[in-house]
Protein backbone atom coordinates (compact mmCIF):
# COMPACT_ATOMS: atom_id res chain seq x y z
CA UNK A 1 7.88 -26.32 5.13
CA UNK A 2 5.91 -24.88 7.96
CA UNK A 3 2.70 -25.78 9.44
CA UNK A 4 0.48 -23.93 11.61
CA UNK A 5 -2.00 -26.10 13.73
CA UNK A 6 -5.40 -24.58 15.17
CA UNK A 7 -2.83 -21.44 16.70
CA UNK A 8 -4.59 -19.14 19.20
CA UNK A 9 -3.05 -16.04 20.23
CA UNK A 10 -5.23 -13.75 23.23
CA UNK A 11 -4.18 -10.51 24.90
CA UNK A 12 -5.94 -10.17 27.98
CA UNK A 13 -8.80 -12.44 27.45
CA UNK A 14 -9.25 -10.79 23.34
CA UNK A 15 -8.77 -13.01 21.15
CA UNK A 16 -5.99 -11.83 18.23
CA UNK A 17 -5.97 -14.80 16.40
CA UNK A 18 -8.50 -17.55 16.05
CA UNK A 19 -7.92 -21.15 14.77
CA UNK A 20 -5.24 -20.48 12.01
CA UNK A 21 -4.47 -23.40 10.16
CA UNK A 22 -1.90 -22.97 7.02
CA UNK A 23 0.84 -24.48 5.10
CA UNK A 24 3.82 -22.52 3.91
CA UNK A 25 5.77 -24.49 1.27
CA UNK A 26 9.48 -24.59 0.85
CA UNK A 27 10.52 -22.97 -2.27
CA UNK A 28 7.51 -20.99 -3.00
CA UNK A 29 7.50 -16.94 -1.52
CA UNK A 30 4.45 -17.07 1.12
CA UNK A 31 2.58 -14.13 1.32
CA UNK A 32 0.92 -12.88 4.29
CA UNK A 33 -1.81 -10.26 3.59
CA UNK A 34 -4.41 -8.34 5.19
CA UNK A 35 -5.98 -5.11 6.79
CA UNK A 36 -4.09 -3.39 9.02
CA UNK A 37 -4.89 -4.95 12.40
CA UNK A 38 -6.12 -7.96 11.07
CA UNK A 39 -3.60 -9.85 12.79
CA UNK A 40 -1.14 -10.93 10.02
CA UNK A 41 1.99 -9.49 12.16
CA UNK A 42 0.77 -11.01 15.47
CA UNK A 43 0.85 -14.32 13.30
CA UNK A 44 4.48 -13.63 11.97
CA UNK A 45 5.62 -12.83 15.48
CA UNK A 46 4.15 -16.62 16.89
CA UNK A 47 6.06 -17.98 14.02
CA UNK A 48 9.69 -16.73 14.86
CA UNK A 49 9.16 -17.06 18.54
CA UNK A 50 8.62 -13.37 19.42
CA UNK A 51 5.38 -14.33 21.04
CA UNK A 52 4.11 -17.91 22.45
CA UNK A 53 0.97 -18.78 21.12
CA UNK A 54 -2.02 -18.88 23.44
CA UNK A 55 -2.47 -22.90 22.07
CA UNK A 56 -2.12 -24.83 18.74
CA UNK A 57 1.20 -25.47 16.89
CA UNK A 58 3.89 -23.95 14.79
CA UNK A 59 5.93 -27.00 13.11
CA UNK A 60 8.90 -26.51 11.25
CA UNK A 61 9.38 -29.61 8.86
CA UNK A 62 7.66 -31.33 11.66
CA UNK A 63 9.31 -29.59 14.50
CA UNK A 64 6.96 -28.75 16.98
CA UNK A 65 9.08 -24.85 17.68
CA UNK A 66 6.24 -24.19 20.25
CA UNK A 67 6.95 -27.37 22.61
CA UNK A 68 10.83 -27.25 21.90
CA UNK A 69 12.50 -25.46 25.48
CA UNK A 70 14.31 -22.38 25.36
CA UNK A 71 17.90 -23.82 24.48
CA UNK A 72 16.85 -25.56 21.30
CA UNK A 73 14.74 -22.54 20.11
CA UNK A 74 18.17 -20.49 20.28
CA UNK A 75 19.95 -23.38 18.62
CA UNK A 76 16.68 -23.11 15.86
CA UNK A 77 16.63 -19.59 15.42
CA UNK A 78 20.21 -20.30 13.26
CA UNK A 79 18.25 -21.59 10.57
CA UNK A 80 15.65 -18.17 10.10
CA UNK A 81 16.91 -14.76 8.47
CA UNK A 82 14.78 -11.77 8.95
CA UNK A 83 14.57 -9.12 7.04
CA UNK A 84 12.55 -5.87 9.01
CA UNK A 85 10.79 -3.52 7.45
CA UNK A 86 12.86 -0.78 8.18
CA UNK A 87 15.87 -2.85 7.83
CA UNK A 88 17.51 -2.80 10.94
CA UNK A 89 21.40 -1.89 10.12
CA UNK A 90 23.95 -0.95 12.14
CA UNK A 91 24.59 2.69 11.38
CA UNK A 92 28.21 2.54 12.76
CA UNK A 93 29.40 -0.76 10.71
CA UNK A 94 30.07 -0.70 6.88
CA UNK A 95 28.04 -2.65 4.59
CA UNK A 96 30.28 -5.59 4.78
CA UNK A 97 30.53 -5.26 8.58
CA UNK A 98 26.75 -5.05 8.66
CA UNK A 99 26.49 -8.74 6.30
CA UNK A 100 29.25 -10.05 8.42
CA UNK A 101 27.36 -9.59 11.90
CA UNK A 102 25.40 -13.02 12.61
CA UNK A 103 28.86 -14.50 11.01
CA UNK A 104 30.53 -12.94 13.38
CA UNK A 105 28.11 -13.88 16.38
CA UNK A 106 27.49 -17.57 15.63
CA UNK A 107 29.53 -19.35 12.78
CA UNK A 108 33.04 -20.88 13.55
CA UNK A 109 34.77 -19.29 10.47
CA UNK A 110 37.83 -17.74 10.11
CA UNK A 111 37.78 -13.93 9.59
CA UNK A 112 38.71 -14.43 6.17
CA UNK A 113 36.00 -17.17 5.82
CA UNK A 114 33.34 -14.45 7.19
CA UNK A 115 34.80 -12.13 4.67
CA UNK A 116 34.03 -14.09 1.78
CA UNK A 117 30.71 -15.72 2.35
CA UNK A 118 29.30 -11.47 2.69
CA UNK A 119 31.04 -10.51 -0.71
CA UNK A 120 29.45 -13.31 -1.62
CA UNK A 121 26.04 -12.81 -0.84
CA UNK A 122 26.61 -8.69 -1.32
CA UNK A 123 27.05 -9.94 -4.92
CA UNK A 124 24.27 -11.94 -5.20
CA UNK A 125 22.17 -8.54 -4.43
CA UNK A 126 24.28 -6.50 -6.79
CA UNK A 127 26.36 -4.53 -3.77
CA UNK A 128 29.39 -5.78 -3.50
CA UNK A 129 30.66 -2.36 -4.96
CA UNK A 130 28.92 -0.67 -1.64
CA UNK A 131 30.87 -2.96 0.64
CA UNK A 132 33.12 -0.36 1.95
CA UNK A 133 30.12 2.15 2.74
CA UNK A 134 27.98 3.15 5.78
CA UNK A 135 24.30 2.46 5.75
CA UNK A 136 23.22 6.32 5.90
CA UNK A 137 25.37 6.64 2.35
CA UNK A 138 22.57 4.30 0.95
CA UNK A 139 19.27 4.72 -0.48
CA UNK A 140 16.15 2.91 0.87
CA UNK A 141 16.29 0.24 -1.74
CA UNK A 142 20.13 -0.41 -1.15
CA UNK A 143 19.89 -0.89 2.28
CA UNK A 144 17.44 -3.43 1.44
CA UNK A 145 19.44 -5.40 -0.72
CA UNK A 146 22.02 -5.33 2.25
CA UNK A 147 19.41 -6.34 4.80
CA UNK A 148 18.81 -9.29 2.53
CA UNK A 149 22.23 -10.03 2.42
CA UNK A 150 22.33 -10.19 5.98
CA UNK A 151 19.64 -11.92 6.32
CA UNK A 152 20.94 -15.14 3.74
CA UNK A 153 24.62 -14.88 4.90
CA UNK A 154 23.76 -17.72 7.06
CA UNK A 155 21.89 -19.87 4.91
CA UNK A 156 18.81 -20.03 6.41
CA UNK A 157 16.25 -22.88 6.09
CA UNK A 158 13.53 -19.90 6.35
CA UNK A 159 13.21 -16.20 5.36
CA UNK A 160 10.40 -13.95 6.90
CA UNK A 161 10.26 -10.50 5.48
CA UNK A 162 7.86 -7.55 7.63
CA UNK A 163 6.73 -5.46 4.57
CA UNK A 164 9.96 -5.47 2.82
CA UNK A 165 8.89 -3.18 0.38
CA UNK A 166 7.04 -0.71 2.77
CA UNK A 167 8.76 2.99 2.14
CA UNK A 168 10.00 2.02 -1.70
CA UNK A 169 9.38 3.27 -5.09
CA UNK A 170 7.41 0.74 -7.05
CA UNK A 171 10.11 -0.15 -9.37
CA UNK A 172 12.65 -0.10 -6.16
CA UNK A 173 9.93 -2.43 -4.96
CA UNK A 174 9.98 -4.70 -7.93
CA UNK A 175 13.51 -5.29 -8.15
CA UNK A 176 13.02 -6.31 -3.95
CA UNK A 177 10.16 -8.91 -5.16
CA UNK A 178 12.31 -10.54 -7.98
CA UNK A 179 15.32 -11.08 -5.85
CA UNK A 180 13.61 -12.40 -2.70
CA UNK A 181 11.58 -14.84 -5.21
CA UNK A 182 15.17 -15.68 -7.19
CA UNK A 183 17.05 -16.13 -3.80
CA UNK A 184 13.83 -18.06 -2.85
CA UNK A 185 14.44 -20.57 -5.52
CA UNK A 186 17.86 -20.68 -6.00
CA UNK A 187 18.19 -21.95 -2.43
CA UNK A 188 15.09 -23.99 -1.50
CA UNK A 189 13.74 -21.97 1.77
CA UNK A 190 10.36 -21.84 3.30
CA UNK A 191 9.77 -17.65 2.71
CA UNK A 192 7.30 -15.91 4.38
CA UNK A 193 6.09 -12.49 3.81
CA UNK A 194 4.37 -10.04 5.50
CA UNK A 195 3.09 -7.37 3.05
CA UNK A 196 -0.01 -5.04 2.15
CA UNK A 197 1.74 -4.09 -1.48
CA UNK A 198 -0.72 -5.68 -4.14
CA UNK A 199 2.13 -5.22 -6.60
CA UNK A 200 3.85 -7.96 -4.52
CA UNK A 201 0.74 -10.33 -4.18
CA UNK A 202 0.20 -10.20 -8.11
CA UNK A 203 3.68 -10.60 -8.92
CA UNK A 204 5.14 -13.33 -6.53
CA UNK A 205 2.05 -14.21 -4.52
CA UNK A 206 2.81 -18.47 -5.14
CA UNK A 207 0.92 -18.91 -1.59
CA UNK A 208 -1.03 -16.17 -0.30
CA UNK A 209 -3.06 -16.53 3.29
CA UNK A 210 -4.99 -13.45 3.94
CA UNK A 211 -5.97 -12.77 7.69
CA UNK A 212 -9.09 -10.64 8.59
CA UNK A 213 -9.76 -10.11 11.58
CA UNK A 214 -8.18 -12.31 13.34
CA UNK A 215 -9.23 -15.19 11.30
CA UNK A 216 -8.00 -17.27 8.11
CA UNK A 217 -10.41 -15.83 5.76
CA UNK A 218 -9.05 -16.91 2.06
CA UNK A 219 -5.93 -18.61 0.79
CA UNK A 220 -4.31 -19.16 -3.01
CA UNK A 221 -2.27 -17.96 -5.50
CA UNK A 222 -2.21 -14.97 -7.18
CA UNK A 223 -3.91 -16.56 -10.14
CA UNK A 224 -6.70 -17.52 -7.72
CA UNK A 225 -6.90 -13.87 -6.42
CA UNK A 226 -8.07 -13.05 -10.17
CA UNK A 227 -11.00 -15.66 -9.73
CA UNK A 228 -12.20 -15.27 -6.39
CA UNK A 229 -15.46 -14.20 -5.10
CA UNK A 230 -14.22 -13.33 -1.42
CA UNK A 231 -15.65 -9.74 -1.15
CA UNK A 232 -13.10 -9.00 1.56
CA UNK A 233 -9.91 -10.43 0.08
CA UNK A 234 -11.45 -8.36 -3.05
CA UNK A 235 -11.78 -5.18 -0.88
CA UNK A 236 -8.24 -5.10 -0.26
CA UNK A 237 -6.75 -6.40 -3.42
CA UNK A 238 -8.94 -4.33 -5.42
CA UNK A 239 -8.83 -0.71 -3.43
CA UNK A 240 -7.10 1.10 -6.43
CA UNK A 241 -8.16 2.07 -9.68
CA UNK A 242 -5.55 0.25 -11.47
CA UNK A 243 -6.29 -3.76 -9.87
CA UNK A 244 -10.16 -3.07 -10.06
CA UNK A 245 -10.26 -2.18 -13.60
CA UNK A 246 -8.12 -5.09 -14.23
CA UNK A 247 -10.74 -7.41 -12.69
CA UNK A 248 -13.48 -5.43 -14.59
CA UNK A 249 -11.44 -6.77 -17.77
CA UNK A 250 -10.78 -10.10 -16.58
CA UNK A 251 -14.69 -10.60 -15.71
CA UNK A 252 -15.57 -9.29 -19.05
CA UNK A 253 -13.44 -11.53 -20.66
């Protein structure tokens, strides 16, 4: 689980974020959601470390990660996987190379060790056939899939995906939302996403904080984002055609 305590963030005197307070729950997929330049990837950044905030705290199952010193958040950083949203490969490594990297870097296995704990989670995204391929042989969604890979091969306490789906198809997205909500599951860690695809926050929004400007405006599920009266979180969720007339029917009803 992580906690975020009253967290500040200013740049040059404006304040970016005000007074955040949430809970992201192990097990569940987190959603982050909101305008662009509301603030939701500022927030992201103060969670991993890539910016200090300007005061409050980020605790990781009690961990204060904002008062540990700069030794110990290396040490910390072991337990996150990141997947970026434009997935961050190295175009001169294979797929398994690619999986392999933070193995290589920071565990203390054997080659062959390294070897099988990618297949392993190549498999568990349905690539293990693309092992022996370069990145720019891939499709958008594939190179996904390996980012994810990548991004579990260590077995990370916590998962924080920047728009994972941004650039995809929506049924490329889909099959991106059911395995980061089955990998999710099937291994217990606090995920976090950063996302403005709707698709994503009706179909495996379990926690859902949405950020405008700045501030923590509304948080639920995606059963409470059916219900709620919030005419900004409604604005957003309910720009197309296709959400709006589904709230038409659900208000109806």
């Amino acid at each position: 689980m992580i906690e975020v305590k009253h967290l500040y963030k200013s740049f040059d005197d404006k304040d970016v974020l005000r007074d955040i307070n949430a809970v992201f729950e192990t097990g569940k997929t987190n959603l982050i959601i909101g305008q662009s330049g509301s603030g939701k990837t500022v927030l992201m950044k103060n969670l991993v470390g890539l910016l200090d905030p300007s005061k409050g705290e980020v605790l990781y199952d009690g961990r204060n990660f904002v008062a540990l010193s700069k030794e110990e958040k290396v040490k910390m950083r072991r337990e996150m996987g990141m997947i970026f949203q434009g997935s961050a490969l190295f175009d001169s490594l294979t797929v398994l190379e690619n999986v392999m990297f933070p193995l290589d870097m920071f565990s203390s296995m054997t080659y062959r060790e390294r070897v099988r704990r990618a297949q392993e989670c190549l498999s568990r995204v349905n690539l293990i056939d693309a092992q022996g391929k370069y990145p720019g042989e891939l499709s958008g969604g594939m190179q996904k899939r390996v980012a994810i890979a990548r991004a579990i091969v260590m077995n990370p306490k916590y998962l924080f995906c920047d728009e994972p789906n941004s650039g995809l198809d929506p049924k490329t997205s889909l099959v991106i939302d059911e395995l980061l909500s089955g990998i999710t599951k099937e291994y217990g860690i606090t995920t976090i996403i950063n996302t403005h695809d709707m698709n994503s926050v009706m179909g495996i929004g379990e926690s859902i904080i949405f950020i405008y400007k700045g501030t923590l405006e509304w948080s639920g599920t995606k059963d409470d984002v059916m219900s709620s009266t919030n005419e900004k979180l409604n604005a957003l969720v309910f720009a197309s055609d296709l959400f709006r007339k589904v709230k038409e029917v659900e208000n109806q009803e």
